[in-house]
C-alpha atoms as a PDB file:
ATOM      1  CA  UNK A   1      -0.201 -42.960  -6.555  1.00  0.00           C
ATOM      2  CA  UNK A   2      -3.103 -40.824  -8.127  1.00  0.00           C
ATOM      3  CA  UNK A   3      -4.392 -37.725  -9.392  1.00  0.00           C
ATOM      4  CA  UNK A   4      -7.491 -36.380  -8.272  1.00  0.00           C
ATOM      5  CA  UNK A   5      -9.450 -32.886  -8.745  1.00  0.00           C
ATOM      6  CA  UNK A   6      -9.098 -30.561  -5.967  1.00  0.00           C
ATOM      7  CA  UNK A   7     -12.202 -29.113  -4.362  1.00  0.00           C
ATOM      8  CA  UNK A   8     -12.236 -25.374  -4.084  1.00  0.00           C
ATOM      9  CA  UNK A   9     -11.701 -25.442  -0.272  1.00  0.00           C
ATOM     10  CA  UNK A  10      -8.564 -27.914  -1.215  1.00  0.00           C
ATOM     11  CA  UNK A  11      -6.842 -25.385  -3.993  1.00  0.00           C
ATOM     12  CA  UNK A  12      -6.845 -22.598  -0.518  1.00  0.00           C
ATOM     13  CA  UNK A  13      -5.057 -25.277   1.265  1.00  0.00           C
ATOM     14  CA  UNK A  14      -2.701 -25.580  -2.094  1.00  0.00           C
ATOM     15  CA  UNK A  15      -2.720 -21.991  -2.452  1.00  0.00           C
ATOM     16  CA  UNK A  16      -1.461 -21.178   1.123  1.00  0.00           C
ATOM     17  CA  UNK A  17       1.646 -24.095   0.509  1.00  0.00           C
ATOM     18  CA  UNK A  18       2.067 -22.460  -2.084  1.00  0.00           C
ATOM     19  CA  UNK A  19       3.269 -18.973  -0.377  1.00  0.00           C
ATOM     20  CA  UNK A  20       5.512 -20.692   1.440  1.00  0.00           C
ATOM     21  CA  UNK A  21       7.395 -22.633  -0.922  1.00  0.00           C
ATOM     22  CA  UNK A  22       7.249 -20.294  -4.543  1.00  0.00           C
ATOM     23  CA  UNK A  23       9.219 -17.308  -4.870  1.00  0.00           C
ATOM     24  CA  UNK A  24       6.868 -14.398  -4.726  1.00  0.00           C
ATOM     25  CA  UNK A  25       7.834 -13.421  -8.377  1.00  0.00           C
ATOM     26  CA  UNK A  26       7.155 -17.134  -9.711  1.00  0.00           C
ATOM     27  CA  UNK A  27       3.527 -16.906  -8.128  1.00  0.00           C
ATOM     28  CA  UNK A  28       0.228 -15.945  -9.604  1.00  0.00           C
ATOM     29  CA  UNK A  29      -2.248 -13.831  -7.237  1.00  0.00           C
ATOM     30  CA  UNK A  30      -5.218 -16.402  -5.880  1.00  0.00           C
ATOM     31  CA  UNK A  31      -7.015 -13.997  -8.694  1.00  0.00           C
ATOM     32  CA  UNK A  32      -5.484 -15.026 -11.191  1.00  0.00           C
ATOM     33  CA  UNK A  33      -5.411 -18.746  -9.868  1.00  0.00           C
ATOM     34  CA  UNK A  34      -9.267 -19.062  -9.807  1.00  0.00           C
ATOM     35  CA  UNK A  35      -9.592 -17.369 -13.605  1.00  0.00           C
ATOM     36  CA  UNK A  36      -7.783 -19.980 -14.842  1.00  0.00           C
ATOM     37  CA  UNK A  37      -9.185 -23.046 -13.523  1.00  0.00           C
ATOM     38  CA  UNK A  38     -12.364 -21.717 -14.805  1.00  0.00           C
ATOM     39  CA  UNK A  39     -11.112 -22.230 -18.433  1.00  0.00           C
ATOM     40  CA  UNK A  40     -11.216 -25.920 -18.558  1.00  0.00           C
ATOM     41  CA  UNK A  41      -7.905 -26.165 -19.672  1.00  0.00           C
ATOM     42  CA  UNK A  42      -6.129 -25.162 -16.545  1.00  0.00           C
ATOM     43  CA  UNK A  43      -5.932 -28.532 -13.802  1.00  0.00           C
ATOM     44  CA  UNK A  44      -4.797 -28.175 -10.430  1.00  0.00           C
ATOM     45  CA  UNK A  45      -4.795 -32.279  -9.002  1.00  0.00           C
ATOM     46  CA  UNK A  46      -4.032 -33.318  -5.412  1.00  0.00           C
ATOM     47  CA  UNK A  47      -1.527 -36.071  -5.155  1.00  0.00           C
ATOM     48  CA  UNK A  48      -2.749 -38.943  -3.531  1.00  0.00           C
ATOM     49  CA  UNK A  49      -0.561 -42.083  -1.971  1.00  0.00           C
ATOM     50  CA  UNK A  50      -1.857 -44.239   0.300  1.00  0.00           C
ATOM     51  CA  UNK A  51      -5.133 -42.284   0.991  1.00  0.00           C
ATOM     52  CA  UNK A  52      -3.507 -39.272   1.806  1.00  0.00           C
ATOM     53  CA  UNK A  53      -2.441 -36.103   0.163  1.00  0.00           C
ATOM     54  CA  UNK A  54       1.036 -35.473  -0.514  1.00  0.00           C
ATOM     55  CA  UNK A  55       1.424 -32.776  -2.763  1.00  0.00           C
ATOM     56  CA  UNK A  56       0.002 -31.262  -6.076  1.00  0.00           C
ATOM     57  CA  UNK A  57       0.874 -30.298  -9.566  1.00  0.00           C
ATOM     58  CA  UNK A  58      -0.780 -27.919 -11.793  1.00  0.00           C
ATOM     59  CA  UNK A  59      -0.346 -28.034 -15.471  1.00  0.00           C
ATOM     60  CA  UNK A  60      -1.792 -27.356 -19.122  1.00  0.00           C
ATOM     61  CA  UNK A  61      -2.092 -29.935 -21.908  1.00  0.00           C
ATOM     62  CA  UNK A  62      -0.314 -28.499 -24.711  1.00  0.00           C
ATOM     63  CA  UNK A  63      -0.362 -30.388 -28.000  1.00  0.00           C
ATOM     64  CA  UNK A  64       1.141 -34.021 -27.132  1.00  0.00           C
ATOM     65  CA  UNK A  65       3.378 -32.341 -23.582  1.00  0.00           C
ATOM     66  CA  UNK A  66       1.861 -31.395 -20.056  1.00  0.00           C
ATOM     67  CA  UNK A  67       2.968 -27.770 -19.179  1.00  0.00           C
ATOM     68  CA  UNK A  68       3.589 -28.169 -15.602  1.00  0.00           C
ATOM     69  CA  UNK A  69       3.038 -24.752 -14.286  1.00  0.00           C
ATOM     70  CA  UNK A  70       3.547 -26.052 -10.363  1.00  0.00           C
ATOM     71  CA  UNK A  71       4.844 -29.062  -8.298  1.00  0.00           C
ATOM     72  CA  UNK A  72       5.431 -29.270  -5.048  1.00  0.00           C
ATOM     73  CA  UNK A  73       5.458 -31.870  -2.258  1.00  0.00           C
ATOM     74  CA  UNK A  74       3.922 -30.786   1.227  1.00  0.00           C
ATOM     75  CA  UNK A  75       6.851 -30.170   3.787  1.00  0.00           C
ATOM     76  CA  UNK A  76       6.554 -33.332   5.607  1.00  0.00           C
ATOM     77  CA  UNK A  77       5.934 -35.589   2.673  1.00  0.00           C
ATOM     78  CA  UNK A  78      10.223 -33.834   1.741  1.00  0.00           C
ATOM     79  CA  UNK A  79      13.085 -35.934   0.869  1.00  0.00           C
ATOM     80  CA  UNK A  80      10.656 -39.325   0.236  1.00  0.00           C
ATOM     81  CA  UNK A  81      10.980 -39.721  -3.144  1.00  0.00           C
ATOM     82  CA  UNK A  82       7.798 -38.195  -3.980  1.00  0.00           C
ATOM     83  CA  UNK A  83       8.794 -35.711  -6.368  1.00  0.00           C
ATOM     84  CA  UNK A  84      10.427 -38.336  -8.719  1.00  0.00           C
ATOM     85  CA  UNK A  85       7.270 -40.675  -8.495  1.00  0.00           C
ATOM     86  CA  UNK A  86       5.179 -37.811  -9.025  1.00  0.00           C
ATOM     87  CA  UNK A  87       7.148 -36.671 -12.678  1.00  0.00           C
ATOM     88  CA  UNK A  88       7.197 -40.585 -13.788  1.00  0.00           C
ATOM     89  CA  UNK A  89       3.111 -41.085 -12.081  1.00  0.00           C
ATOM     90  CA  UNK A  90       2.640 -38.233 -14.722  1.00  0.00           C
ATOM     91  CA  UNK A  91       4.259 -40.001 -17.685  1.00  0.00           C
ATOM     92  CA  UNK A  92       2.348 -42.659 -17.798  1.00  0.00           C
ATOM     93  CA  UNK A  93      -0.911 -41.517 -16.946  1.00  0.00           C
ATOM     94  CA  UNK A  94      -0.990 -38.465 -19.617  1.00  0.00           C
ATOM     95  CA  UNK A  95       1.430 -40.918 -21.932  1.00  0.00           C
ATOM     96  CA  UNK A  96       2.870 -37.219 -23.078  1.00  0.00           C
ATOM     97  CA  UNK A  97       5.901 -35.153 -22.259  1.00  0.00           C
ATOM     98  CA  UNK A  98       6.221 -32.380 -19.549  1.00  0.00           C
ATOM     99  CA  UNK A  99       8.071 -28.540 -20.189  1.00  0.00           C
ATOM    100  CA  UNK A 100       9.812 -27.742 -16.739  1.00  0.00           C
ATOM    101  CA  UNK A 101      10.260 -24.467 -16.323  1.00  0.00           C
ATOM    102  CA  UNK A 102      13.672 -24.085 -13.834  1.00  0.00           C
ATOM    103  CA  UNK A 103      15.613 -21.492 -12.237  1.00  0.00           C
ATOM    104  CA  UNK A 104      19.235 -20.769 -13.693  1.00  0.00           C
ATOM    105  CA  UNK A 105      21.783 -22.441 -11.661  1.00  0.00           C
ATOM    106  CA  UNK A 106      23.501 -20.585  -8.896  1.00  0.00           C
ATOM    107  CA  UNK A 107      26.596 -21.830  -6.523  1.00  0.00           C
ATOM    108  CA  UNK A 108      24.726 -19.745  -3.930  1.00  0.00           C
ATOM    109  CA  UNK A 109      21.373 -21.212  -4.688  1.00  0.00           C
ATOM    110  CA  UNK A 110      21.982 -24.846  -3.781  1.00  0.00           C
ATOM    111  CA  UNK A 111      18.930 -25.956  -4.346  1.00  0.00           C
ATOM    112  CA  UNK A 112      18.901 -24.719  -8.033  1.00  0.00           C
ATOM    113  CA  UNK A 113      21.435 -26.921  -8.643  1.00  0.00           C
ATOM    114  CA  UNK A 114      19.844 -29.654  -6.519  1.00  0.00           C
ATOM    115  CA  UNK A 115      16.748 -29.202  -8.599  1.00  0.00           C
ATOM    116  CA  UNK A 116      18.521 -29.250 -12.010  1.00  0.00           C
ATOM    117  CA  UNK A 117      20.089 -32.581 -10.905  1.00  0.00           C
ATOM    118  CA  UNK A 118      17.213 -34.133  -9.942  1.00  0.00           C
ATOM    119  CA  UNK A 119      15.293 -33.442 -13.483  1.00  0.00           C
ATOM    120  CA  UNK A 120      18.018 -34.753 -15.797  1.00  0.00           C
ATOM    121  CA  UNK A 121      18.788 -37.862 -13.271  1.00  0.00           C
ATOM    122  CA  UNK A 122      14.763 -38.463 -14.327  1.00  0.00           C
ATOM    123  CA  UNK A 123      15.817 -37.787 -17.889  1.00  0.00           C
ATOM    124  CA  UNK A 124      14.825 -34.212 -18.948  1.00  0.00           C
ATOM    125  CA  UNK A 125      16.864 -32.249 -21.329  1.00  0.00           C
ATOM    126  CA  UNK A 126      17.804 -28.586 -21.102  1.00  0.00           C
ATOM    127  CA  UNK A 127      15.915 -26.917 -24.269  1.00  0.00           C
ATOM    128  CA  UNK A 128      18.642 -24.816 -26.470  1.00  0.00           C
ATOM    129  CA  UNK A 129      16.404 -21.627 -25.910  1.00  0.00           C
ATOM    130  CA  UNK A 130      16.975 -18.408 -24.111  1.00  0.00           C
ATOM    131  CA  UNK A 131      13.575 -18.531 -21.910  1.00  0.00           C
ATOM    132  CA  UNK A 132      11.927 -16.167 -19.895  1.00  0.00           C
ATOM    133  CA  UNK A 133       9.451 -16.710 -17.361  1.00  0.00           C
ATOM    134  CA  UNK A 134       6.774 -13.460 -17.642  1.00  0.00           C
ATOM    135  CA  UNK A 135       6.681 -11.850 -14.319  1.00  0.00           C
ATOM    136  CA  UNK A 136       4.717  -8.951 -13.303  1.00  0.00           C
ATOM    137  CA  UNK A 137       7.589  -7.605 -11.797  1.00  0.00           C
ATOM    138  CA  UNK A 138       9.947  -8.283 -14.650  1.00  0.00           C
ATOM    139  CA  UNK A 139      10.689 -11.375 -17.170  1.00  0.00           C
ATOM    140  CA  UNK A 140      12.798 -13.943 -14.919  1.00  0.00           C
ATOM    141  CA  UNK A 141      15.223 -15.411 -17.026  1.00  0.00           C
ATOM    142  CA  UNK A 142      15.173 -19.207 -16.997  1.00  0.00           C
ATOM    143  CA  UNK A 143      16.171 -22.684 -18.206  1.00  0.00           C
ATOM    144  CA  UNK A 144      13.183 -24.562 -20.247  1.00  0.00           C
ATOM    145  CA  UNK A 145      13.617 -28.775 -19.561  1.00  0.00           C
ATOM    146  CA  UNK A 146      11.422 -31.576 -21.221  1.00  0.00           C
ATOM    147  CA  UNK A 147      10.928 -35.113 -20.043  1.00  0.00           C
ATOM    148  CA  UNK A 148      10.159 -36.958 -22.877  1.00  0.00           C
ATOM    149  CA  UNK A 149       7.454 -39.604 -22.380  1.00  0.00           C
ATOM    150  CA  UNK A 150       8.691 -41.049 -25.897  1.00  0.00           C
ATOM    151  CA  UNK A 151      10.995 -37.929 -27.362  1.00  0.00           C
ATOM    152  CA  UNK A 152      11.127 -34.045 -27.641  1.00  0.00           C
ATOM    153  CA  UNK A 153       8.056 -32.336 -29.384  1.00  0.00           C
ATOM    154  CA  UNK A 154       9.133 -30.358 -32.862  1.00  0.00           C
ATOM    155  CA  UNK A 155       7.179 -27.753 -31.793  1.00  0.00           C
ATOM    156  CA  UNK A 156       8.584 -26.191 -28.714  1.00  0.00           C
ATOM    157  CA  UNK A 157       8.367 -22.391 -30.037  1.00  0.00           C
ATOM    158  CA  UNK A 158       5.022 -22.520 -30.983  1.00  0.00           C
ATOM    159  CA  UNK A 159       3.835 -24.770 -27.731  1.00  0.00           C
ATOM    160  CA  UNK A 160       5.601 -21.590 -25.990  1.00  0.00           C
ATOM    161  CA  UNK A 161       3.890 -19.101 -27.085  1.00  0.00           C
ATOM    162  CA  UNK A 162       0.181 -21.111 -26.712  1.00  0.00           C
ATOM    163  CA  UNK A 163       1.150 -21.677 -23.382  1.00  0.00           C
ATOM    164  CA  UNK A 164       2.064 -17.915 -22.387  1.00  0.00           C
ATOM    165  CA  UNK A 165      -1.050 -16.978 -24.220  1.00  0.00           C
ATOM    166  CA  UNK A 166      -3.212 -18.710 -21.806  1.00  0.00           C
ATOM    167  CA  UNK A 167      -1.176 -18.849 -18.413  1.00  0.00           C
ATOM    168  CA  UNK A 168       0.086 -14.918 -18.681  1.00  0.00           C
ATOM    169  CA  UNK A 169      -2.084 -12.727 -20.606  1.00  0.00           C
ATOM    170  CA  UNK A 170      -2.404 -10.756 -17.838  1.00  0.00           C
ATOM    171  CA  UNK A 171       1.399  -9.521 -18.574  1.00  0.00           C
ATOM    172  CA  UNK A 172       1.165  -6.507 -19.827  1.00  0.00           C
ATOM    173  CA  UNK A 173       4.340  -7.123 -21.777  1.00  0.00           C
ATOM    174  CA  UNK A 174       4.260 -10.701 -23.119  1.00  0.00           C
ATOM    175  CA  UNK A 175       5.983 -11.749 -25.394  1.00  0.00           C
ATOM    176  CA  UNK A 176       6.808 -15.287 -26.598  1.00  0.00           C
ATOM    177  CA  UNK A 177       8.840 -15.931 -23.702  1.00  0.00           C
ATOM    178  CA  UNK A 178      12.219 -16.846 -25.996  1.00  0.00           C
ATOM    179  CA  UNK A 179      14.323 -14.648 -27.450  1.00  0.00           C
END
């Protein structure tokens, strides 16, 4: 498995799975998408296993952790065991830790819980902070995860707010993110 740049004709392709499989209120506008991978800090990398794409992740380096702002696995490439390779394909190349940002668990949201399983069976540990994910809409509040690559950062407050800084300023009202 490997990470490689996407093209600008590839992130549309991204973009439009995207839609589909992000709630509206979790997604950025195409805008907003194409502002940030101008910084040089933002990387959007197609997932490649056995020459062909199978998903994506997008993320920010942050200190020594990956910020992984997206991750998905295309449709057909579901229930493979992609998205675990992916996380631990991650790990080793970046050799740092990655913040998961993950929807509150809800009995009638199955696949919140599904999710939440599948990140601590990998190993990542539910942060002790109330978070909130900046929405235009309105904050969405959230549970913050790490995976370790070795252990937890001491800076998780601070890697917070340098990571809202750059992903949302166009919130009108951001804030750190934790109350």
């Amino acid at each position: 498995m490997e990470f490689k740049p996407v093209t600008s004709k590839d992130f549309r392709i991204i973009y439009n799975d995207m839609t589909e499989q992000f709630p509206p209120e979790e997604l950025k506008s195409y805008t907003r998408f194409c502002e940030l991978l101008e910084s040089g800090r933002y990387y959007v990398k197609s997932v490649i296993d056995e020459a062909q794409i199978v998903g994506y992740v997008i993320f920010i380096i942050v200190n020594d952790s990956l910020w992984l702002d997206y991750i998905a696995v295309f449709k057909q490439f579901h229930s493979k065991g992609y998205g675990g390779r992916i996380l631990k394909a991650l790990l080793e190349e970046f050799k740092k830790g990655i913040y998961l940002e993950v929807e509150k668990p809800d009995k009638l949201l199955p696949n919140t819980l599904r999710r939440i399983k599948f990140y601590t069976n990998l190993g990542a540990q539910k942060l002790n902070y109330d978070y909130y994910y900046p929405s235009a809409a309105a904050p969405l509040a959230m549970d913050l995860y790490y995976l370790p690559y070795k252990s937890l950062p001491e800076q998780v407050a601070a890697d917070i707010k340098d990571v809202f800084a750059f992903l949302h300023s166009d919130i009108a009202y951001l804030n750190s993110g934790i109350q």
